[in-house]
Protein backbone atom coordinates (compact mmCIF):
# COMPACT_ATOMS: atom_id res chain seq x y z
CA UNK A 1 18.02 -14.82 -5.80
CA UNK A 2 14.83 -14.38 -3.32
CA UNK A 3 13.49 -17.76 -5.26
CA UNK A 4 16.51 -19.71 -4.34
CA UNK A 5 15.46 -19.28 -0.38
CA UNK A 6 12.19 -21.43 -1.02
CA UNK A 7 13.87 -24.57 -1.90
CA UNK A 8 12.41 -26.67 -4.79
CA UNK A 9 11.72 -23.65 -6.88
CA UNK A 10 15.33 -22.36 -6.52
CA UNK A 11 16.46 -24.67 -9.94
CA UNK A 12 13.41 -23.39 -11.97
CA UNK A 13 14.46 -19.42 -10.98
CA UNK A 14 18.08 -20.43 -11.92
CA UNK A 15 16.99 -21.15 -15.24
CA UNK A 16 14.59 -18.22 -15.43
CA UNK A 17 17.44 -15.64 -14.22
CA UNK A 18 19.31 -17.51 -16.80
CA UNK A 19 21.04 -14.70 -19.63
CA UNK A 20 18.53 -14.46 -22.58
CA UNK A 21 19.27 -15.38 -25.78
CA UNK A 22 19.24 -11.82 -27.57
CA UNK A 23 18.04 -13.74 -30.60
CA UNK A 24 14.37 -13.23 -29.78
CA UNK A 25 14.94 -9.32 -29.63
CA UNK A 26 15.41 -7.01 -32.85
CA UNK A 27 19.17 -5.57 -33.08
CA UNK A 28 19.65 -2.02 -33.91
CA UNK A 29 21.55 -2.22 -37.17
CA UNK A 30 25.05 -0.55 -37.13
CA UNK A 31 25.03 2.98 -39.07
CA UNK A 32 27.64 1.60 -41.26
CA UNK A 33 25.87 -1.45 -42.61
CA UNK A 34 23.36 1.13 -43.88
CA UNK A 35 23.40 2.24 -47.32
CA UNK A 36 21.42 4.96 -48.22
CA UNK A 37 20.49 5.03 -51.70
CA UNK A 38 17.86 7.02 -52.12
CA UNK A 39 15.71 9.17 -50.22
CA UNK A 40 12.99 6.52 -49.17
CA UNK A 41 15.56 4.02 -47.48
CA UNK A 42 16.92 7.60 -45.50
CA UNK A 43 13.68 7.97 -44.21
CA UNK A 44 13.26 4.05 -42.90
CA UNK A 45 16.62 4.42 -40.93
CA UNK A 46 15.69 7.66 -39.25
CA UNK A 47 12.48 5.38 -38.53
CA UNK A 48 14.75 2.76 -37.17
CA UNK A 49 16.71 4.79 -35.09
CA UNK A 50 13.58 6.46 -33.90
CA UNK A 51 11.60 2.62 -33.15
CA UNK A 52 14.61 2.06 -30.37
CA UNK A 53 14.22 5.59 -28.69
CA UNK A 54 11.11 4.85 -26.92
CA UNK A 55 11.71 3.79 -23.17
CA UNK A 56 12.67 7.12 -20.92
CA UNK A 57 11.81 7.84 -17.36
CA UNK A 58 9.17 9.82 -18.51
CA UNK A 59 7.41 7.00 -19.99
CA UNK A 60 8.59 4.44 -17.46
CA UNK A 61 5.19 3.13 -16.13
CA UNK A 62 6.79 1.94 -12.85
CA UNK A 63 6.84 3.95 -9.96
CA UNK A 64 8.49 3.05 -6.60
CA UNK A 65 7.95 4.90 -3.21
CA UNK A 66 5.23 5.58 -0.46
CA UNK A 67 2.15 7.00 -1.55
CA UNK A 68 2.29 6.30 -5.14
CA UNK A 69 -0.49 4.82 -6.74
CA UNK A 70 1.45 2.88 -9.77
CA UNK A 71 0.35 2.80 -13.29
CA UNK A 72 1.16 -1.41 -12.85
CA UNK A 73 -0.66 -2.56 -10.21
CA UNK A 74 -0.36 -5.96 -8.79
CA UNK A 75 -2.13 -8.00 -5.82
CA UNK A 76 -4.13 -6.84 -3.43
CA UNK A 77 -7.67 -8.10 -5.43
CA UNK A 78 -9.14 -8.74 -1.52
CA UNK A 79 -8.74 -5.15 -0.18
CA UNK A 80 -9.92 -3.75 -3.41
CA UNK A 81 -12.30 -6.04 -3.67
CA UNK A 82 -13.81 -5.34 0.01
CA UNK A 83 -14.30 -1.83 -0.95
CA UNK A 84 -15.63 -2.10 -3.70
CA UNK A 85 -18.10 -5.61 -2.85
CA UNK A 86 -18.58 -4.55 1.20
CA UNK A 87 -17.67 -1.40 2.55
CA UNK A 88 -19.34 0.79 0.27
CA UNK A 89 -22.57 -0.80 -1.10
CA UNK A 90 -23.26 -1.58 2.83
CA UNK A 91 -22.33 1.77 3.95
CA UNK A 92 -24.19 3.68 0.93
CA UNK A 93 -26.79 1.16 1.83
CA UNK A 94 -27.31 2.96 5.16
CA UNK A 95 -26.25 -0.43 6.36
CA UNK A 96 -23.03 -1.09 9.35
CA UNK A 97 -19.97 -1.90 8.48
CA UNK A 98 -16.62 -1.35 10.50
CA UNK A 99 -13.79 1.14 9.45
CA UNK A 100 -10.66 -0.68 8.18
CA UNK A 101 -6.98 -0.70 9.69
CA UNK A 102 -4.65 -1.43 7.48
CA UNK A 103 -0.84 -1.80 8.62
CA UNK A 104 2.74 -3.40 7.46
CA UNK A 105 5.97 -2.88 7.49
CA UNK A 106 7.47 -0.29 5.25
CA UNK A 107 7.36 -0.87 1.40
CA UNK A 108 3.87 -3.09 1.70
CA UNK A 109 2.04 -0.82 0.06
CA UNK A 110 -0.45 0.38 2.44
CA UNK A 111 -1.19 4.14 1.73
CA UNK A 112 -0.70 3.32 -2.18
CA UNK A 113 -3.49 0.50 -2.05
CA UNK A 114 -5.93 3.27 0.23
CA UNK A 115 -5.02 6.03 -2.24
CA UNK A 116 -6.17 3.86 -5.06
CA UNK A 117 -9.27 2.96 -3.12
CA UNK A 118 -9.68 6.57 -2.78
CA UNK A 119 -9.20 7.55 -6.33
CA UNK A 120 -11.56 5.06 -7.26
CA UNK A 121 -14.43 6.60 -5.19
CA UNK A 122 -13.91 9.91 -5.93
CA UNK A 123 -13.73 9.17 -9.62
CA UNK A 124 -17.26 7.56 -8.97
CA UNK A 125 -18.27 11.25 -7.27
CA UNK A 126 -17.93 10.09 -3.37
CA UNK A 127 -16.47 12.77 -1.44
CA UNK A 128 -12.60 11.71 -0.17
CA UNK A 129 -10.12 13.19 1.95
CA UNK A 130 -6.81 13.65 1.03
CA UNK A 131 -4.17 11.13 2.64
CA UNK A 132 -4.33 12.63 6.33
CA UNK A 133 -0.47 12.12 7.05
CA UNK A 134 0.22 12.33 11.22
CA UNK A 135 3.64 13.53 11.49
CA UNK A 136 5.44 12.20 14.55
CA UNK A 137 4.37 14.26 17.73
CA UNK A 138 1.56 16.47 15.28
CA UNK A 139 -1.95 16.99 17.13
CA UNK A 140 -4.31 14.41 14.67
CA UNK A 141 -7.26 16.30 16.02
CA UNK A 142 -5.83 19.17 14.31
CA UNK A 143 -5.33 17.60 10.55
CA UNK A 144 -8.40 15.96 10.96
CA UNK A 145 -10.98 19.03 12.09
CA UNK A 146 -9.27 20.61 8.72
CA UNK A 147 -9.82 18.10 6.07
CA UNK A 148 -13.58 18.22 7.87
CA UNK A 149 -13.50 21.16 6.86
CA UNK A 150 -13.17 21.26 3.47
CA UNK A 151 -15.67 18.45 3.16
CA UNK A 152 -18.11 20.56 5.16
CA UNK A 153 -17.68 23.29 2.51
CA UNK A 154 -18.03 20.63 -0.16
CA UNK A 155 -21.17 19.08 1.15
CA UNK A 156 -22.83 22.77 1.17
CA UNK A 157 -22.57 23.43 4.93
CA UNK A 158 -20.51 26.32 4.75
CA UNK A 159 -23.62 28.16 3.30
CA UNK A 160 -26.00 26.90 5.61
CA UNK A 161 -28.45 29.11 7.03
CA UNK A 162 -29.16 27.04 10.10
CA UNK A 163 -27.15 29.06 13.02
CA UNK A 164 -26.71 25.47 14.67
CA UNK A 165 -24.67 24.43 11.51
CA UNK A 166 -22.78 27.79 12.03
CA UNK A 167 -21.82 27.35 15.30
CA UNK A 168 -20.92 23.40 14.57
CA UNK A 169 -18.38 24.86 11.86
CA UNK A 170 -17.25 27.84 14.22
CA UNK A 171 -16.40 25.04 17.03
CA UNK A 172 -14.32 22.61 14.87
CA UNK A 173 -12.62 25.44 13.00
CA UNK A 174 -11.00 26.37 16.98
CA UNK A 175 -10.41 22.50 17.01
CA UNK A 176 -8.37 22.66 13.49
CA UNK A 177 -6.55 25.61 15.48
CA UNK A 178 -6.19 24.44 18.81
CA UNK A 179 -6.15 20.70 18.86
CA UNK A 180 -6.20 18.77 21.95
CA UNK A 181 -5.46 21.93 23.89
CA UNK A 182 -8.83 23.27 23.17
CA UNK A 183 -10.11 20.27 25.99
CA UNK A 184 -7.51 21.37 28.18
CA UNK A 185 -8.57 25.04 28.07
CA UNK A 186 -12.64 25.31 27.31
CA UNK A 187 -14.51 26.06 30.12
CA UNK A 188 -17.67 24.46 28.71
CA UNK A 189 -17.30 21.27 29.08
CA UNK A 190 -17.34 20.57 25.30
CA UNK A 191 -14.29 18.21 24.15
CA UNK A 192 -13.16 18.23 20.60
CA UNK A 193 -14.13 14.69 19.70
CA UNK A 194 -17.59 16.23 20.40
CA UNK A 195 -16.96 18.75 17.56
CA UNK A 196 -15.39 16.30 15.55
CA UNK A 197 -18.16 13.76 15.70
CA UNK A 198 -21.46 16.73 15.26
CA UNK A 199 -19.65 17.49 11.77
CA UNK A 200 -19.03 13.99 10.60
CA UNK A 201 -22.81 13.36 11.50
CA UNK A 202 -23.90 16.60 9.71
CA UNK A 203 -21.39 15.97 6.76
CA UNK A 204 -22.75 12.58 6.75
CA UNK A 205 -26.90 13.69 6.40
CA UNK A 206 -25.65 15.75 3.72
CA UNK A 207 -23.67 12.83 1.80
CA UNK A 208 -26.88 10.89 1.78
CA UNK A 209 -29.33 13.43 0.71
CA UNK A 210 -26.72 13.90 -2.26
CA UNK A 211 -26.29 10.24 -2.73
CA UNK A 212 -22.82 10.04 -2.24
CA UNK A 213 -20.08 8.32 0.17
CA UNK A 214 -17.66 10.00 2.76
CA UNK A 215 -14.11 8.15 2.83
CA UNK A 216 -11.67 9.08 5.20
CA UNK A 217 -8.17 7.70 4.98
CA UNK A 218 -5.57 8.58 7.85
CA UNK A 219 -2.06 7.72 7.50
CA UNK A 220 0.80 7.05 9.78
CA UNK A 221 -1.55 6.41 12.56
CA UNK A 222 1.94 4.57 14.46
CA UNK A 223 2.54 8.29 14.91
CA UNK A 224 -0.42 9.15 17.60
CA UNK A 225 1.75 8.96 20.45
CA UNK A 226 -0.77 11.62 22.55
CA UNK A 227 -2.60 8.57 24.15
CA UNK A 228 -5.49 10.65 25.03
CA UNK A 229 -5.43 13.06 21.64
CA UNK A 230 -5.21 9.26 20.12
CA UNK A 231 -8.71 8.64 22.08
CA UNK A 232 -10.51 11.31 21.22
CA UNK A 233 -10.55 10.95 17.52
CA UNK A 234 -10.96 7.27 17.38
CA UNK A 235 -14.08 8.12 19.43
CA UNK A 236 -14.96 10.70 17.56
CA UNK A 237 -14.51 8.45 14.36
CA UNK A 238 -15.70 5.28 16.05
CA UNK A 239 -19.31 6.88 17.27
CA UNK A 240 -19.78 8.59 13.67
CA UNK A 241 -19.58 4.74 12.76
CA UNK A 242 -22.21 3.37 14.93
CA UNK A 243 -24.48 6.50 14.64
CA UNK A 244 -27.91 5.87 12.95
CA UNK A 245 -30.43 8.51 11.62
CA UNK A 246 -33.91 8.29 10.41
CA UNK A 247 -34.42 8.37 6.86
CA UNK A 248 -37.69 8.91 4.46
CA UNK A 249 -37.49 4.94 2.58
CA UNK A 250 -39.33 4.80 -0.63
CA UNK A 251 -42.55 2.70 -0.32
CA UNK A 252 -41.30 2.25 3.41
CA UNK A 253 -41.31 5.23 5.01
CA UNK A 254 -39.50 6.32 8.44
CA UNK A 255 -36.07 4.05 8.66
CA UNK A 256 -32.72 3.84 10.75
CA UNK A 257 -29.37 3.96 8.68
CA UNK A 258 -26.25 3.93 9.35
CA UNK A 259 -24.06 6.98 7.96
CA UNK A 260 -22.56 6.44 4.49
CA UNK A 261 -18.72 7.23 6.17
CA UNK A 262 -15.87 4.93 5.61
CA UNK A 263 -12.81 5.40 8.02
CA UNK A 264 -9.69 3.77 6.94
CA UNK A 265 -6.70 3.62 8.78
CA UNK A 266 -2.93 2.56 7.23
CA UNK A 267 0.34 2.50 9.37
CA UNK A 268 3.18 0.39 10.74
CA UNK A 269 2.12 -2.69 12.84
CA UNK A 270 2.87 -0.38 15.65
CA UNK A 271 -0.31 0.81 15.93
CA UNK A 272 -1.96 -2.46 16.73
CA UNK A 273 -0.65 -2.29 20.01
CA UNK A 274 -1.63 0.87 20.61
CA UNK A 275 -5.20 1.41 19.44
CA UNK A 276 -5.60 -2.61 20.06
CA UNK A 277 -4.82 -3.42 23.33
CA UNK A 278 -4.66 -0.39 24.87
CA UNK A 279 -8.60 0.98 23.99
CA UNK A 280 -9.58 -2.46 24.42
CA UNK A 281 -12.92 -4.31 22.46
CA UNK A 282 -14.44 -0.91 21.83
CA UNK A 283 -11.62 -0.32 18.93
CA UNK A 284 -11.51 -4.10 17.63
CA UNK A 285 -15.39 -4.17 17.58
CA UNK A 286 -15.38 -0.26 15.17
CA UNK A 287 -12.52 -1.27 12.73
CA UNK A 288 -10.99 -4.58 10.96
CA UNK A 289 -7.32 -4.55 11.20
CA UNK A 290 -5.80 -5.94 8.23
CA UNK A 291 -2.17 -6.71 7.99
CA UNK A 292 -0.42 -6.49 4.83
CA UNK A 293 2.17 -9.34 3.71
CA UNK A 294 4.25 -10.21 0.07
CA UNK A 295 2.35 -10.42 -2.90
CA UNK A 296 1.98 -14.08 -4.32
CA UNK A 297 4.07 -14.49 -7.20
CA UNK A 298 1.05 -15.56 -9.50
CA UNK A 299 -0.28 -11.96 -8.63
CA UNK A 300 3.17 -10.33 -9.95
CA UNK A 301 2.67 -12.62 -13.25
CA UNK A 302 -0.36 -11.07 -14.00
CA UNK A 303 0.07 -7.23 -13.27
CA UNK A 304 3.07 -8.06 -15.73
CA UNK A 305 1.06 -9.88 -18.15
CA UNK A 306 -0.19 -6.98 -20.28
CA UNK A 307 3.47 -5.55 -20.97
CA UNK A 308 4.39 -9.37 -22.33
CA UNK A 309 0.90 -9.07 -24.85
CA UNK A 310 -0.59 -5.67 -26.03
CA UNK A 311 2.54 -3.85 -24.17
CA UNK A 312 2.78 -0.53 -22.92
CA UNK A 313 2.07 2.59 -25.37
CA UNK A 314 4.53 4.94 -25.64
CA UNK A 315 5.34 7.79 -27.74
CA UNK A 316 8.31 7.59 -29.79
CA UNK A 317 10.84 10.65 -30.61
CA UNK A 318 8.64 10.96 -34.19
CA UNK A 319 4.84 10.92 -32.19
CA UNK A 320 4.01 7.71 -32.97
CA UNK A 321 1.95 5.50 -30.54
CA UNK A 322 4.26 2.20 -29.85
CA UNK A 323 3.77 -0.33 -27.57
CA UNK A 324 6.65 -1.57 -25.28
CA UNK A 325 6.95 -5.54 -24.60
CA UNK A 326 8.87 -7.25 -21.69
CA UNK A 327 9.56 -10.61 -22.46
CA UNK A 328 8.67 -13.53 -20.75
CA UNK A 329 12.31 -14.40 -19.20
CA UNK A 330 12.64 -10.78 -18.06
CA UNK A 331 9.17 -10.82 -16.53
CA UNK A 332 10.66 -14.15 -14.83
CA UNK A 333 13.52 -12.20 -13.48
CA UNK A 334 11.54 -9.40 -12.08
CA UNK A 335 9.33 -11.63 -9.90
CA UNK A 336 11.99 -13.51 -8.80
CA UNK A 337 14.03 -10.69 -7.54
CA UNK A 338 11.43 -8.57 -6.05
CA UNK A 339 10.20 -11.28 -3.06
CA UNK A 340 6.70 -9.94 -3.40
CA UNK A 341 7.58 -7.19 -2.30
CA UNK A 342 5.30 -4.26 -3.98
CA UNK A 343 8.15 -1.33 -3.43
CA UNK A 344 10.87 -4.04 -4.89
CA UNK A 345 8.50 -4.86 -8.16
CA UNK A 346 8.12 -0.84 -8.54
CA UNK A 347 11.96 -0.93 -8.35
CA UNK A 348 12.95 -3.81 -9.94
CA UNK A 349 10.69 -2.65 -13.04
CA UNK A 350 11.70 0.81 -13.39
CA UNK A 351 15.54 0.09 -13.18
CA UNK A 352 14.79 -2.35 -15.83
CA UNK A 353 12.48 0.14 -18.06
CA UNK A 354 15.25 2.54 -18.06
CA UNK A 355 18.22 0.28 -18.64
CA UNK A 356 17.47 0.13 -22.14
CA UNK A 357 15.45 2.61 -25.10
CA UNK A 358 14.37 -0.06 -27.09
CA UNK A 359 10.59 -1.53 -28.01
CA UNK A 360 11.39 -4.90 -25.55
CA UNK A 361 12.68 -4.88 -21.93
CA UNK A 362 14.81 -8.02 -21.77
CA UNK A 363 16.27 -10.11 -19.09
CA UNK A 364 19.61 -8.30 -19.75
CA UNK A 365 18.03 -4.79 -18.82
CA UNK A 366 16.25 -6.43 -15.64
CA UNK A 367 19.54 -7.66 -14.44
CA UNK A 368 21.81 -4.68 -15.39
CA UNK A 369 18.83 -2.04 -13.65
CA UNK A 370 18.57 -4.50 -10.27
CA UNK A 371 22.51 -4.27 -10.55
CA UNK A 372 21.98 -0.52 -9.78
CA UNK A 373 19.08 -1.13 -7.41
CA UNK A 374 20.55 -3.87 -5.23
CA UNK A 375 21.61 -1.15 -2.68
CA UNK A 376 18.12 0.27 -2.23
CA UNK A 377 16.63 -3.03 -1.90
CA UNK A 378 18.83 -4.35 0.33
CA UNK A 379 17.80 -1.27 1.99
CA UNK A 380 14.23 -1.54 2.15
CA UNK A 381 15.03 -4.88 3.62
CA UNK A 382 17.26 -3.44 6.70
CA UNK A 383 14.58 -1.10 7.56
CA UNK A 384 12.22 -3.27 8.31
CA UNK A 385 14.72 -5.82 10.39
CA UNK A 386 16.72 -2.48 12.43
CA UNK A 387 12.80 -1.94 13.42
CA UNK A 388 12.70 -5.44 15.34
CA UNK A 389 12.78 -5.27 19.14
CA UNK A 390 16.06 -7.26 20.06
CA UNK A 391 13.81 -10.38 21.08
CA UNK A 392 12.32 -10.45 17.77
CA UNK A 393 15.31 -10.22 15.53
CA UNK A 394 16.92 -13.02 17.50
CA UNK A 395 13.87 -15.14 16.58
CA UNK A 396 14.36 -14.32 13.01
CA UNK A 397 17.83 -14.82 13.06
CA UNK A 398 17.86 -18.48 14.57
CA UNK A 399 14.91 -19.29 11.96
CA UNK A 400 17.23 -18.59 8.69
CA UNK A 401 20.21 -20.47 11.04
CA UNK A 402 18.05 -23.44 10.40
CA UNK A 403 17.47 -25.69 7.42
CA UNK A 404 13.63 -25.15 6.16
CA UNK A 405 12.69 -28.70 7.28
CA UNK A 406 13.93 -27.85 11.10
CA UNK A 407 12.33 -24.77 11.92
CA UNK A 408 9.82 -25.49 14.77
CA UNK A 409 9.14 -23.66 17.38
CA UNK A 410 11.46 -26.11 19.93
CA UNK A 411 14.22 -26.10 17.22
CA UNK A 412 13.94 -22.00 17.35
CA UNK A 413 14.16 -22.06 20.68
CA UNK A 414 17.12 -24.33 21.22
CA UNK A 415 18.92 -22.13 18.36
CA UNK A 416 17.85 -19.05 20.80
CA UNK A 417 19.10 -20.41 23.87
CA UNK A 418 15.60 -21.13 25.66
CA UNK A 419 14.94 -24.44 27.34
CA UNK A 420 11.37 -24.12 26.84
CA UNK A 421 9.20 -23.03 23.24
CA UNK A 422 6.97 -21.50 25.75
CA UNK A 423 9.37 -19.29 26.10
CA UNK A 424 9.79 -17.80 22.83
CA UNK A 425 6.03 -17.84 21.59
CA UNK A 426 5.02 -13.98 22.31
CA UNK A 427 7.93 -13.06 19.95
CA UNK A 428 6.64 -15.42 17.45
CA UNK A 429 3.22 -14.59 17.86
CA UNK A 430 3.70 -11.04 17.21
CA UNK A 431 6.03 -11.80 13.90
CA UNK A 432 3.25 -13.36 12.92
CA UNK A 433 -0.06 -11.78 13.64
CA UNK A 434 1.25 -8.38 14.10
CA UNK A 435 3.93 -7.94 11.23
CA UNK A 436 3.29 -10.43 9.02
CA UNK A 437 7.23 -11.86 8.68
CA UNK A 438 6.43 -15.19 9.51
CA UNK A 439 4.12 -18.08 9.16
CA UNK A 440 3.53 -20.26 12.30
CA UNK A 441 2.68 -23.95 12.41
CA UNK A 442 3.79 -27.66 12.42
CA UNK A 443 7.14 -26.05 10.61
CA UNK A 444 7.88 -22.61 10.78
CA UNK A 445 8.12 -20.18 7.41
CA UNK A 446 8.77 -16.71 6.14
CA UNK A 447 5.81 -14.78 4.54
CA UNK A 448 8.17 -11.94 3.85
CA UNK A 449 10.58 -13.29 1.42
CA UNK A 450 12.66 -10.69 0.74
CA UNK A 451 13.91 -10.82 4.95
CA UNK A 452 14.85 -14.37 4.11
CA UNK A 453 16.27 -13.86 1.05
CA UNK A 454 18.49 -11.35 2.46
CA UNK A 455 19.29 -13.45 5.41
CA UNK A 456 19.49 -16.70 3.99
CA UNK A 457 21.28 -16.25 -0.17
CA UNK A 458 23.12 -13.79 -1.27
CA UNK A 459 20.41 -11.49 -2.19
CA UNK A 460 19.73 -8.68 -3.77
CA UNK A 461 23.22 -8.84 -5.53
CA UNK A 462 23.48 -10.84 -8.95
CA UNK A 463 25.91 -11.90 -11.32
């Protein structure tokens, strides 16, 4: 089990991965013990038989994969939160706030937790993008001059009878066309992130005369290898950021604000280097970079805690409304074997939901669903170590060939080969900081459980 890898706690998750008593659950009764003797106790067994048909896929309220905004949501309250308390009051507020970056390694959740950000603010009538994917070796400039587009035509612009607004349109429409190339080819000295940034600043006047926020979520940003096509829209996006208008304040008059546009950014740790180091302070000063790590077990325990109280309503086969329970020991069993990982809980909960039909999911359907999972997770798990330069995965490696009590940076680096920790501390700098695997300090841990679960125990198999 993942828990087992954390020491002390590995005797309490024996117990909780323990088989449960099925005396707490309600047996279906065997057809034969039934005896039907008249036409009222015909219709209570048909009721019976329809109670336990009540957990299908198409109920299932779990939902792994990228992209996915799940019906159970767990962790993340500080992202969400930051919307919700920061970036948008300040930037409705016509006050400055930087875009957000937000990276990890596969299966962290990063485009799910912007697309519920984004679903949020659109339900509140801010105008939102759809998830801007960049496709390895796509033109960004492209995708992005499109979606401006269609927010152009939402804000009203498209009807505009200013010619200046016509010819702003008529210039990023040749950018959603051309790309980058159009810089390469136009004689006039214009570059798209010009185009790019006049319709985010007219887009912008028109979100605040109709009281409303602009949120722009790219994805896949690792996937920007066109260094200078990478440039021009994170200028484009970075000056929209800065740029201040004057605005008529009640009681106040003539003001300065900021534009009501929030740019968020979600990819693999990847990107860090390149938008980071590589465009220097001007980037780090225009956007927050966030990385994501596991979820903290007391998170998982309370996304799961409505399914152990009210449950989940379903529909049974006859139309009634029913809730479905999980019970405590299975809820037990699902944090332990997910790591805080969010694409292992999504996992881990829908194998379970659909191991069984009945009105409780029990430790015995966690286990026999994760029995059908284990491949996938131990999948999920060798994606993100096959990503690790060689350097990196050694570091790892000589970590989980220690005991938890010896793993300091000179016991690494003697397990490495190195004659000096000085030696090995870019590799565990970036494990840290950048991808969000490890923990440095006095001793040396994993923040990513599920790598040293998989490393360490014989995880994600059980018996």
């Amino acid at each position: 089990m993942c828990i087992q890898a954390r020491g002390a706690a590995g005797a309490g998750a024996e117990q909780v991965l323990r088989r449960e008593s099925p005396s707490g659950m309600r047996a279906p009764r065997p057809r034969d013990a039934l005896k039907p003797v008249s036409d009222k106790f015909i219709k209570e067994e048909e009721k019976l038989d329809n109670f336990y048909i009540m957990r299908t896929p198409l109920t299932n309220p779990f939902q792994p994969g990228s992209d996915i905004v799940p019906d159970i949501w767990a962790g993340r309250a500080e992202q969400l939160a930051d919307w919700r308390d920061v970036v948008r009051p300040r930037r409705h507020a016509g006050l400055y706030e930087t875009g957000r970056t937000i990276l990890g390694e596969p299966g962290t959740g990063k485009s799910s937790l912007v697309r519920r950000i984004a679903r949020d603010a659109a339900a509140s009538g801010d105008w939102v993008t759809p998830q801007l994917r960049i496709p390895s070796g796509a033109d960004p400039l492209k995708i992005v001059a499109s979606a401006l587009l269609k927010l152009a035509d939402r804000a009203g612009l498209v009807s505009s009878a200013r010619t200046t607004v016509l010819d702003l349109l008529a210039r990023v429409e040749q950018v959603a066309i051309s790309g980058f190339a159009l810089s390469v080819r136009s004689g006039d000295g214009q570059e798209p992130s010009s185009a790019l940034f006049d319709l985010l600043v007219e887009v912008g006047l028109a979100a605040i005369r109709q009281d409303a926020v602009v949120v722009i979520h790219i994805d896949e940003v690792q996937n920007m290898t066109n260094e200078a096509a990478l440039s021009q829209l994170l200028i484009a996006l970075g000056d929209a950021l800065v740029h201040t208008v004057e605005v008529d304040a009640p009681g106040a008059g003539p003001i300065e604000s900021y534009l009501p546009i929030a740019v968020y950014l979600t990819g693999l740790p990847d990107f860090e280097d390149m938008a980071g180091a590589r465009k220097g302070a001007t980037f780090a000063r225009r956007f927050r970079t966030t990385t994501l790590t596991a979820i903290d077990e007391s998170d998982l325990r309370e996304a799961l805690r409505p399914l152990m109280t009210a449950g989940w309503t379903t529909q049974a086969d006859d139309g009634a409304l029913e809730p479905v329970r999980m019970s405590s020991a299975a809820v037990a069993a699902v944090v332990a074997l997910c790591c805080g990982e969010p694409y292992l809980f999504q996992l881990a909960g829908q194998r379970a939901w659909n191991a069984g039909a009945g009105p409780e999911v029990s430790q015995d359907d966690v286990l026999a669903g994760w029995r059908g999972a284990s491949s996938e997770a131990a999948a999920h798990v060798e994606r993100i170590l096959n990503r690790l330069p060689r350097r990196e995965r050694e570091f790892v490696d000589a970590m989980t060939a220690l005991p938890p009590a010896e793993r300091n940076i000179t016991r690494i680096a003697q397990e490495m080969g190195m004659t000096s920790a000085t030696q090995v501390g870019p590799f565990s700098q970036r494990l840290d900081t950048v991808r969000g695997i490890i923990s440095r300090g006095k001793q040396y841990s994993f923040r990513n459980r599920a790598v040293e679960a998989y490393l360490t125990t014989d995880w994600p198999q059980v018996d």
